[in-house]
N, C-alpha and C. Protein backbone atom coordinates (compact mmCIF):
# COMPACT_ATOMS: atom_id res chain seq x y z
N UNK A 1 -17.24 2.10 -11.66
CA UNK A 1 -15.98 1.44 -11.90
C UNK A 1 -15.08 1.69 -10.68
N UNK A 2 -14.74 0.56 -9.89
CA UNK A 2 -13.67 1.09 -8.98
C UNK A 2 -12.19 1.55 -9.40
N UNK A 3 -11.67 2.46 -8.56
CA UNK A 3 -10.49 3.00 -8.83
C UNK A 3 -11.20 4.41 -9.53
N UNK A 4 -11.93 4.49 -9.80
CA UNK A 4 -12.48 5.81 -10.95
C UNK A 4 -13.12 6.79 -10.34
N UNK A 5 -13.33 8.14 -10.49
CA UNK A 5 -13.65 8.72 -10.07
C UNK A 5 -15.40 9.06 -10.98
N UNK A 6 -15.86 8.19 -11.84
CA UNK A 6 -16.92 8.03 -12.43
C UNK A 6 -17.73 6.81 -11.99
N UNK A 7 -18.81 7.09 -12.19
CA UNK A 7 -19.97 6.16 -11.68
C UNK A 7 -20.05 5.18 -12.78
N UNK A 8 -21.02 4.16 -12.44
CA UNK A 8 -21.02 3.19 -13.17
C UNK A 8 -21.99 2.70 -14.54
N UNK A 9 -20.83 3.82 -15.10
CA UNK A 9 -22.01 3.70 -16.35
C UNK A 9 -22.98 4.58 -16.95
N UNK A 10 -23.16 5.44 -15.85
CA UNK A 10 -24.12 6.39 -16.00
C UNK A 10 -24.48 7.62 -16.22
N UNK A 11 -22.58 7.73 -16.81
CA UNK A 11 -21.97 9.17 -16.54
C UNK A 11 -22.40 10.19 -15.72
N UNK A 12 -22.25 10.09 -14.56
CA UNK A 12 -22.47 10.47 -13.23
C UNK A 12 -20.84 10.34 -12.42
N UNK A 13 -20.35 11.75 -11.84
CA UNK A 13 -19.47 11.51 -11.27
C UNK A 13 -19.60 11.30 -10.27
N UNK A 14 -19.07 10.05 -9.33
CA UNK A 14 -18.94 9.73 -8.05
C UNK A 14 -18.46 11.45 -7.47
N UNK A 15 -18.95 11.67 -6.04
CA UNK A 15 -18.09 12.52 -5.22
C UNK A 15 -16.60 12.05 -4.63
N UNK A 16 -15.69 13.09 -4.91
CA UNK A 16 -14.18 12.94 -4.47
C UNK A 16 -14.48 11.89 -3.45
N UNK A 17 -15.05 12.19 -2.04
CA UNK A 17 -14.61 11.70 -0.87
C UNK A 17 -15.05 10.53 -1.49
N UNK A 18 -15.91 9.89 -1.83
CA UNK A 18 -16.53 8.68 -2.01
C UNK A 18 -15.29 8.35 -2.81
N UNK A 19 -14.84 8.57 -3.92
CA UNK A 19 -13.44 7.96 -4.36
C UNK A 19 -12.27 8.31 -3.87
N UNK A 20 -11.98 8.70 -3.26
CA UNK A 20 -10.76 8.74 -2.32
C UNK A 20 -11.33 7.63 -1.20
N UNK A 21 -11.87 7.45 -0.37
CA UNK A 21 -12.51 6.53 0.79
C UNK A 21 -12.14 5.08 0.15
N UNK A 22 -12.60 5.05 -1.31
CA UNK A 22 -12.29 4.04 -1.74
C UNK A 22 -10.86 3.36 -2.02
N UNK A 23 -9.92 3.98 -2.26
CA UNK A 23 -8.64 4.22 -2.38
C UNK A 23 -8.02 3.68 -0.80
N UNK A 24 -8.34 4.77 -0.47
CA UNK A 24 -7.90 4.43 1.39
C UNK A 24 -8.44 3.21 1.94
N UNK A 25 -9.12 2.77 1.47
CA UNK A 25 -9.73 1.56 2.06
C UNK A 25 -8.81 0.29 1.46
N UNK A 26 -8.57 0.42 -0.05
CA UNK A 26 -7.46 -0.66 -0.08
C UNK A 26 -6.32 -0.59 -0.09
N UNK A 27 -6.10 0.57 0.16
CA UNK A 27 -4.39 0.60 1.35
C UNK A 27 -4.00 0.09 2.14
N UNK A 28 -5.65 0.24 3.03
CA UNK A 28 -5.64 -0.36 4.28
C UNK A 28 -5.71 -1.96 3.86
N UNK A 29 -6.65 -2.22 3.44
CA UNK A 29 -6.88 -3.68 3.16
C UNK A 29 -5.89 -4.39 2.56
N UNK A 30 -4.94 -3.93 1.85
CA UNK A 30 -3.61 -4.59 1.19
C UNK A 30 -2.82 -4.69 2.17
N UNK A 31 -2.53 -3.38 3.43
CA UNK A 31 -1.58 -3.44 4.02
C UNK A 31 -1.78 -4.55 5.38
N UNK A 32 -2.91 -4.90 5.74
CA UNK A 32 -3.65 -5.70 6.09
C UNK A 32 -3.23 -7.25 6.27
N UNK A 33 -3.42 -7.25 4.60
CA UNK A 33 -3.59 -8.82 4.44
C UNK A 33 -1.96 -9.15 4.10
N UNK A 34 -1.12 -7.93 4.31
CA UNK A 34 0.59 -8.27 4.42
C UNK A 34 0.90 -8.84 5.81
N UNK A 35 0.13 -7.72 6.69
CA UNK A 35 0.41 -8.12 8.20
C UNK A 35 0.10 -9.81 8.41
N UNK A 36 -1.10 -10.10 7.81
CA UNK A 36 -0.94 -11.54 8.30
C UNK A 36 -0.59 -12.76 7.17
N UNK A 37 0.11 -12.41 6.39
CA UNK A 37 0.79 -13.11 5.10
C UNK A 37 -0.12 -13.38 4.06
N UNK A 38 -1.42 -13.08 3.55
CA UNK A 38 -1.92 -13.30 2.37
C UNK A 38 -1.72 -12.30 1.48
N UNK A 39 -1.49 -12.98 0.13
CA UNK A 39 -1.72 -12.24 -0.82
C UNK A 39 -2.98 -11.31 -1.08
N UNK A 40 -2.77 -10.15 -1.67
CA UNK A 40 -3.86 -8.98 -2.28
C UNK A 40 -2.72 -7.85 -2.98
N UNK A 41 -4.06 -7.69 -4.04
CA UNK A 41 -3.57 -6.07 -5.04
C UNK A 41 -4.54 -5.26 -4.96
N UNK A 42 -3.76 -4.34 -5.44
CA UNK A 42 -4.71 -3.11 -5.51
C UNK A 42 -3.99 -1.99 -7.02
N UNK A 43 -4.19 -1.52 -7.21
CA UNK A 43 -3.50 -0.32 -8.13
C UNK A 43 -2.04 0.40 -8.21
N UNK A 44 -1.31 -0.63 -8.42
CA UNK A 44 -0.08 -0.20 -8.23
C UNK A 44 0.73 -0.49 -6.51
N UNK A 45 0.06 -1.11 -6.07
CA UNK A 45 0.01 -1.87 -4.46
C UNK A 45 -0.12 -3.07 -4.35
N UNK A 46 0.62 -3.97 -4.40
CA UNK A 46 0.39 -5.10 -3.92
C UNK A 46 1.31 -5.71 -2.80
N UNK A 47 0.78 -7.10 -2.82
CA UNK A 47 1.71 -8.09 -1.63
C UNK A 47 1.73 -9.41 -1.56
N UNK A 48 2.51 -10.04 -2.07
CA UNK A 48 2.40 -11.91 -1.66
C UNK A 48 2.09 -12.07 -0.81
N UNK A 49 1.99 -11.53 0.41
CA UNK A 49 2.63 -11.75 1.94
C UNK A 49 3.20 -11.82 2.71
N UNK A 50 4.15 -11.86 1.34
CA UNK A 50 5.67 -11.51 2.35
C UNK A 50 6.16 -10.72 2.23
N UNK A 51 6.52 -9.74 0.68
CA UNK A 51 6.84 -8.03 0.45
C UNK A 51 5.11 -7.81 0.25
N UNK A 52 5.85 -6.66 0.60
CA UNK A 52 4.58 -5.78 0.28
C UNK A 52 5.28 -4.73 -1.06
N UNK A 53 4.59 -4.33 -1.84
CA UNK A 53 5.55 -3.79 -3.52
C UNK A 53 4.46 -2.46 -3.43
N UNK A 54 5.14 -1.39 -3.53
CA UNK A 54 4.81 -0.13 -4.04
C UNK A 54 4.89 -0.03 -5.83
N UNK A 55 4.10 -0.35 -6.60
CA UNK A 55 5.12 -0.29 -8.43
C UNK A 55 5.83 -1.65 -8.26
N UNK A 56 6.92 -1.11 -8.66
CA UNK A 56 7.79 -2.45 -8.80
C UNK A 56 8.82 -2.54 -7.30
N UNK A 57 8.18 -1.53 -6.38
CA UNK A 57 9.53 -1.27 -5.58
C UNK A 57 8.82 -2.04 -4.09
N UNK A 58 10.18 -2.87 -3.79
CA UNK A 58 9.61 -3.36 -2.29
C UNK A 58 9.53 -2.36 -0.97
N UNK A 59 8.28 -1.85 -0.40
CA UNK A 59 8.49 -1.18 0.88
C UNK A 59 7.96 -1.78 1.96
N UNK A 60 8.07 -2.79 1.99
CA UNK A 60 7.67 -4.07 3.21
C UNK A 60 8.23 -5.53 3.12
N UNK A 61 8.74 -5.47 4.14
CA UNK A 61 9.24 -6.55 4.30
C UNK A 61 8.89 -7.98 4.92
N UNK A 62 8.81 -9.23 5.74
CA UNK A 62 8.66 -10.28 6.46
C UNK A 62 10.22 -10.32 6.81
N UNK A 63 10.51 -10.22 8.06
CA UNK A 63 11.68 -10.65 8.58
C UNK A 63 11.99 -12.37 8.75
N UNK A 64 12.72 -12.90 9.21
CA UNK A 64 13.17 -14.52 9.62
C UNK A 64 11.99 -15.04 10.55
N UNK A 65 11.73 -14.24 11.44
CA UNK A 65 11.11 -14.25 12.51
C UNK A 65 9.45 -14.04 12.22
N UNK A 66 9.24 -13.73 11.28
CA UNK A 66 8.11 -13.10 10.79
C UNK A 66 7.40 -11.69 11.07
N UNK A 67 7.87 -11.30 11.60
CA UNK A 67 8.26 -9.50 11.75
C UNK A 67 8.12 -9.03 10.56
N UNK A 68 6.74 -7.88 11.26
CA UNK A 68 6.70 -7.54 9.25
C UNK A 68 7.50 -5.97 9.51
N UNK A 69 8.64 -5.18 8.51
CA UNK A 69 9.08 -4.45 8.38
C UNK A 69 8.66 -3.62 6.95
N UNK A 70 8.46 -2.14 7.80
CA UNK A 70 7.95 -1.22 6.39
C UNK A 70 9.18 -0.20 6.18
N UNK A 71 9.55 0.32 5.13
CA UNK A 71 10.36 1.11 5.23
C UNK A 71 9.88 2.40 4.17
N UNK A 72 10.46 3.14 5.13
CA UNK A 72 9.84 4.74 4.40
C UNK A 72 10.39 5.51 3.59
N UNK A 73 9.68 4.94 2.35
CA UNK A 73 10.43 5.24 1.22
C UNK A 73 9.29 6.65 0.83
N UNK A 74 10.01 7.48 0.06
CA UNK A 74 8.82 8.44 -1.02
C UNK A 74 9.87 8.47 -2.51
N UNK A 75 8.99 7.47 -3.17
CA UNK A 75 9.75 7.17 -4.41
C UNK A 75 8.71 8.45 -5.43
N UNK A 76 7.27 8.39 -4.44
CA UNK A 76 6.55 9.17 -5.57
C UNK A 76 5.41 9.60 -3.82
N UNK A 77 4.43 10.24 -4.76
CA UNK A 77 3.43 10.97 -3.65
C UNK A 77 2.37 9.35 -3.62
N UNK A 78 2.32 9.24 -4.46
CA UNK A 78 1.50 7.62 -4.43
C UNK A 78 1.91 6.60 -3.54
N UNK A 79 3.24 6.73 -3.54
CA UNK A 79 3.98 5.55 -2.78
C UNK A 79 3.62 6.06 -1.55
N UNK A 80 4.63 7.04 -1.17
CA UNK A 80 4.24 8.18 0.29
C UNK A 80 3.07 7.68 0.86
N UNK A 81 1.74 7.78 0.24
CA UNK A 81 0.17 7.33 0.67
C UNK A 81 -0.14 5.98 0.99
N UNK A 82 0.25 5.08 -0.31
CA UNK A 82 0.35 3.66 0.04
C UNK A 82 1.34 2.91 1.23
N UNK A 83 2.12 3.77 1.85
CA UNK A 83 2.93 3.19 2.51
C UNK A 83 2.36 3.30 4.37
N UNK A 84 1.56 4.10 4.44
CA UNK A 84 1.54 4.65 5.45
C UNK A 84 0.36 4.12 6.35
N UNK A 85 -0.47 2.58 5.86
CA UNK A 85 -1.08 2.23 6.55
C UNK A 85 -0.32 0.83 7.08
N UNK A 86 1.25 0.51 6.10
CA UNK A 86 1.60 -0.46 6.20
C UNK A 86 2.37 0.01 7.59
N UNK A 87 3.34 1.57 7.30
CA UNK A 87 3.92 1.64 8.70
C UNK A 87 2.75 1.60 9.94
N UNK A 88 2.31 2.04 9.84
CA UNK A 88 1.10 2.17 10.73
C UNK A 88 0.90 0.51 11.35
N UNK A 89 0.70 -0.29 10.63
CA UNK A 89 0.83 -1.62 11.36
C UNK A 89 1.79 -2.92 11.49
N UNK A 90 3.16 -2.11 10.85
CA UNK A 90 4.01 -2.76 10.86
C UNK A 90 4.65 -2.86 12.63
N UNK A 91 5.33 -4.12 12.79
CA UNK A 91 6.41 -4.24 13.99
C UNK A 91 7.75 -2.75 13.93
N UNK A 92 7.94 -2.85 12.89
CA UNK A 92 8.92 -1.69 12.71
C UNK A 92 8.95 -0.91 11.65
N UNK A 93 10.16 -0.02 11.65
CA UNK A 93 9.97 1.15 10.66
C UNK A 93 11.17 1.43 10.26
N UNK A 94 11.66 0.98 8.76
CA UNK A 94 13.05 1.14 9.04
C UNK A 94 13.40 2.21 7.70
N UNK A 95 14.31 3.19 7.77
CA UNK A 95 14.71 4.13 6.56
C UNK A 95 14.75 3.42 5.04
N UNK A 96 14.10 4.08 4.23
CA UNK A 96 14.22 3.38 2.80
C UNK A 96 15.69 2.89 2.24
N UNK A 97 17.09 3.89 2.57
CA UNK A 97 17.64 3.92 2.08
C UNK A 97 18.93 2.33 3.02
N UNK A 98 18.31 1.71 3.93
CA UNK A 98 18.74 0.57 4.39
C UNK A 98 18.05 -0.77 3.60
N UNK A 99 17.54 -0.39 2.47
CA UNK A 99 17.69 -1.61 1.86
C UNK A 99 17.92 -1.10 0.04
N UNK A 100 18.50 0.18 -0.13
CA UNK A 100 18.91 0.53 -1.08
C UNK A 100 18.18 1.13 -1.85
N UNK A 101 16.65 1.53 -1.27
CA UNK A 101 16.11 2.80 -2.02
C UNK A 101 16.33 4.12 -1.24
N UNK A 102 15.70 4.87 -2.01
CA UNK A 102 15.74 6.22 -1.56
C UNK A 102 14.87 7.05 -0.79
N UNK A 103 15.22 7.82 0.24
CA UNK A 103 14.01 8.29 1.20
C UNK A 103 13.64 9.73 0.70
């Protein structure tokens, strides 16, 4: 089952790294398909293409220009993780609390 730290079916536990790898991989891949405007989800991560949403909370932006902006929020330790492949390939990096969340 993805997202799980159990195998499929067979009650067999996957190894951590193998589910964590998995995790990190669609961080990356969500934060990804923000950079070039398609939609994707993941577990509490998603993105139209134009925000990118931590939960319910926006930490990415599309500027006028199309400038994608991440801002560094830690609403939770989840968010913190999910956010950090978006700064990583965002144009910029701007404080959470300039668009009214909290850093």
């Amino acid at each position: 089952m993805v997202g799980s730290p159990h195998g499929e079916g067979d009650g067999m536990r996957k190894p951590y790294q193998e589910w964590a790898g998995a995790r990190t991989e669609a961080r990356y891949r969500i934060a990804a398909a923000w950079m070039v405007g398609s939609p994707d989800s993941g577990s509490n991560f998603r993105t139209d293409g134009q925000t990118l949403y931590s939960y319910a909370h926006a930490v990415g932006i599309t500027g006028s220009n199309g400038r994608k902006i991440a801002y560094d929020c830690h609403y939770s330790v989840t968010t913190a993780k999910q956010t950090g492949p978006a700064k990583a390939m965002a144009h910029e990096i701007r404080p959470c609390e300039s668009h009214g969340g909290r850093a």
